[in-house]
Every structure is written in C-alpha cells, then in structure tokens.
Protein backbone atom coordinates (compact mmCIF):
# COMPACT_ATOMS: atom_id res chain seq x y z
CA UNK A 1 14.94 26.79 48.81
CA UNK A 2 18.02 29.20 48.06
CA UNK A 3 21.38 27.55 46.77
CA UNK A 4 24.12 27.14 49.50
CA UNK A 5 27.04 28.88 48.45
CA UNK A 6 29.32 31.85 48.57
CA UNK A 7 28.08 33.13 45.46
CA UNK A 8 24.87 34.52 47.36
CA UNK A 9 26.89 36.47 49.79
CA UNK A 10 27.06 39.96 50.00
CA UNK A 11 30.62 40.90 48.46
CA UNK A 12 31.17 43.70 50.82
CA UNK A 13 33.89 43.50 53.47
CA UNK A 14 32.30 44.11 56.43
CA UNK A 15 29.60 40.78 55.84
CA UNK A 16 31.70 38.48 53.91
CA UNK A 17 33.41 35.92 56.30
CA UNK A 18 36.60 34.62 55.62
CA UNK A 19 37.45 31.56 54.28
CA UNK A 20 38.90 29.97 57.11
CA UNK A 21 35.82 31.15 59.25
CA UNK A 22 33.28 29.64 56.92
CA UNK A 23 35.31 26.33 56.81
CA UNK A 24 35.52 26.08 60.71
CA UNK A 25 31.86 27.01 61.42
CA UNK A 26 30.70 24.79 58.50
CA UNK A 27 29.38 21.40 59.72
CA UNK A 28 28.17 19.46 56.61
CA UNK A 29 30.52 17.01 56.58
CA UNK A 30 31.09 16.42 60.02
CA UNK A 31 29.27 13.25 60.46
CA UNK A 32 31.08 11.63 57.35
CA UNK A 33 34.12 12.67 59.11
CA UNK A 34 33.21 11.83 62.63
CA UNK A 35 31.97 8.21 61.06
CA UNK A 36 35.64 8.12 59.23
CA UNK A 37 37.44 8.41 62.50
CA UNK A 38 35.44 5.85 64.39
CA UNK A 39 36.01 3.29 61.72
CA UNK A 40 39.85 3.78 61.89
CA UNK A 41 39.73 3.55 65.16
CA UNK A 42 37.77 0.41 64.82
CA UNK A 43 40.23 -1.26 62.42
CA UNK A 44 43.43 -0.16 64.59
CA UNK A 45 42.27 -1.49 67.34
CA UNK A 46 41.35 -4.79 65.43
CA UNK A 47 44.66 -5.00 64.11
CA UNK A 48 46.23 -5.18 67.44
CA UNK A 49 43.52 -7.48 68.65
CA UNK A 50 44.02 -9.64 66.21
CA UNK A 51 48.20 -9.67 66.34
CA UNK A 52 47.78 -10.25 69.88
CA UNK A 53 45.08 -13.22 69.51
CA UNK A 54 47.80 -14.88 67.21
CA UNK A 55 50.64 -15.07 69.15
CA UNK A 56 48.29 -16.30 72.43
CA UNK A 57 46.79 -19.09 70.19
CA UNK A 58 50.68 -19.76 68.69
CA UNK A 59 52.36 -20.21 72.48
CA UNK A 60 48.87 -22.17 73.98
CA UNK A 61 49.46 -24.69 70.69
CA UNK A 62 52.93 -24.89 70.84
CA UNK A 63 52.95 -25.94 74.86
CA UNK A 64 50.29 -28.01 74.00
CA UNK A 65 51.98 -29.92 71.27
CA UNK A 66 55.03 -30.29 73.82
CA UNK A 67 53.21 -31.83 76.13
CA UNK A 68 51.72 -33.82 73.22
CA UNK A 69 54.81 -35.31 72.26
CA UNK A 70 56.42 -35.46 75.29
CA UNK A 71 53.52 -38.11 76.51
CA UNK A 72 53.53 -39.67 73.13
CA UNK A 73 57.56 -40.36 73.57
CA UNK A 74 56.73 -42.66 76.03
CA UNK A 75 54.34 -45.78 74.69
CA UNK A 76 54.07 -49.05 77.18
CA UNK A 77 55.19 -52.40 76.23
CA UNK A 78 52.34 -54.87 75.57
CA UNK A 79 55.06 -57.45 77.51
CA UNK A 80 54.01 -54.94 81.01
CA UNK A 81 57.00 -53.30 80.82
CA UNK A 82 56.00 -49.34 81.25
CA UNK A 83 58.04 -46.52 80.46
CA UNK A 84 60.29 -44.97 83.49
C-alpha cells in the first residue's frame, strides 16, 4: 500500500494538478462533512420545533387556567342559592 500524498507526485507541470483541483476532486472527508450538515440541520429544525411547541403548550395552559378560574369564581351556596 503506497502513502497518499502529494509528495509521490510527479513534480513536472504537465502531471501535477493544482491545488484547488486536488481539493475539489478529493472525497475523503465528504461523509464527515455530509454527516455534519445533516446534524445541523437536525438541531435547527429542533430548535424551531421546540420554540414553537412552547408557546402552543403556553396559550393551551393559559386558556385553560381561564376557564379554570373563571368556573372556580363561581362556588354554590350550601343554603341552594347558586351562582347567577
């Protein structure tokens, strides 16, 4: 197994890609960064997930707790008198 490397290359002009070429036809590293992007995208879209979960469950408990105290407001009399 030969080492990986631009050291091994032939130095002359005419075989020697450039930098920039290697880099863009090089793919060793594409799945960590592949795997990178998915897991930001992941955690953005749990972030707004999450944002939006909290202010659903904040207005369904606060109507809740209005209609809570709006019954409670009103307790009969033990006498039968009820509340109008």
């Amino acid at each position: 197994m030969k080492p990986v490397g631009l050291a091994n290359r032939s130095c002359s002009k005419r075989s020697r890609p450039t930098l920039g070429l290697h880099l863009l036809s090089d793919e060793s590293g594409q799945d960590v960064v592949e795997y990178a992007l998915l897991g930001a995208i992941v955690g953005i879209a749990s972030i707004v997930t999450w944002q939006l979960l909290v202010t659903t469950v904040g207005e369904v408990y606060g109507a809740a707790d209005s209609d809570v105290q709006g019954v409670s407001a009103c307790t009969p009399n033990p006498g039968g008198g009820g509340c109008s």
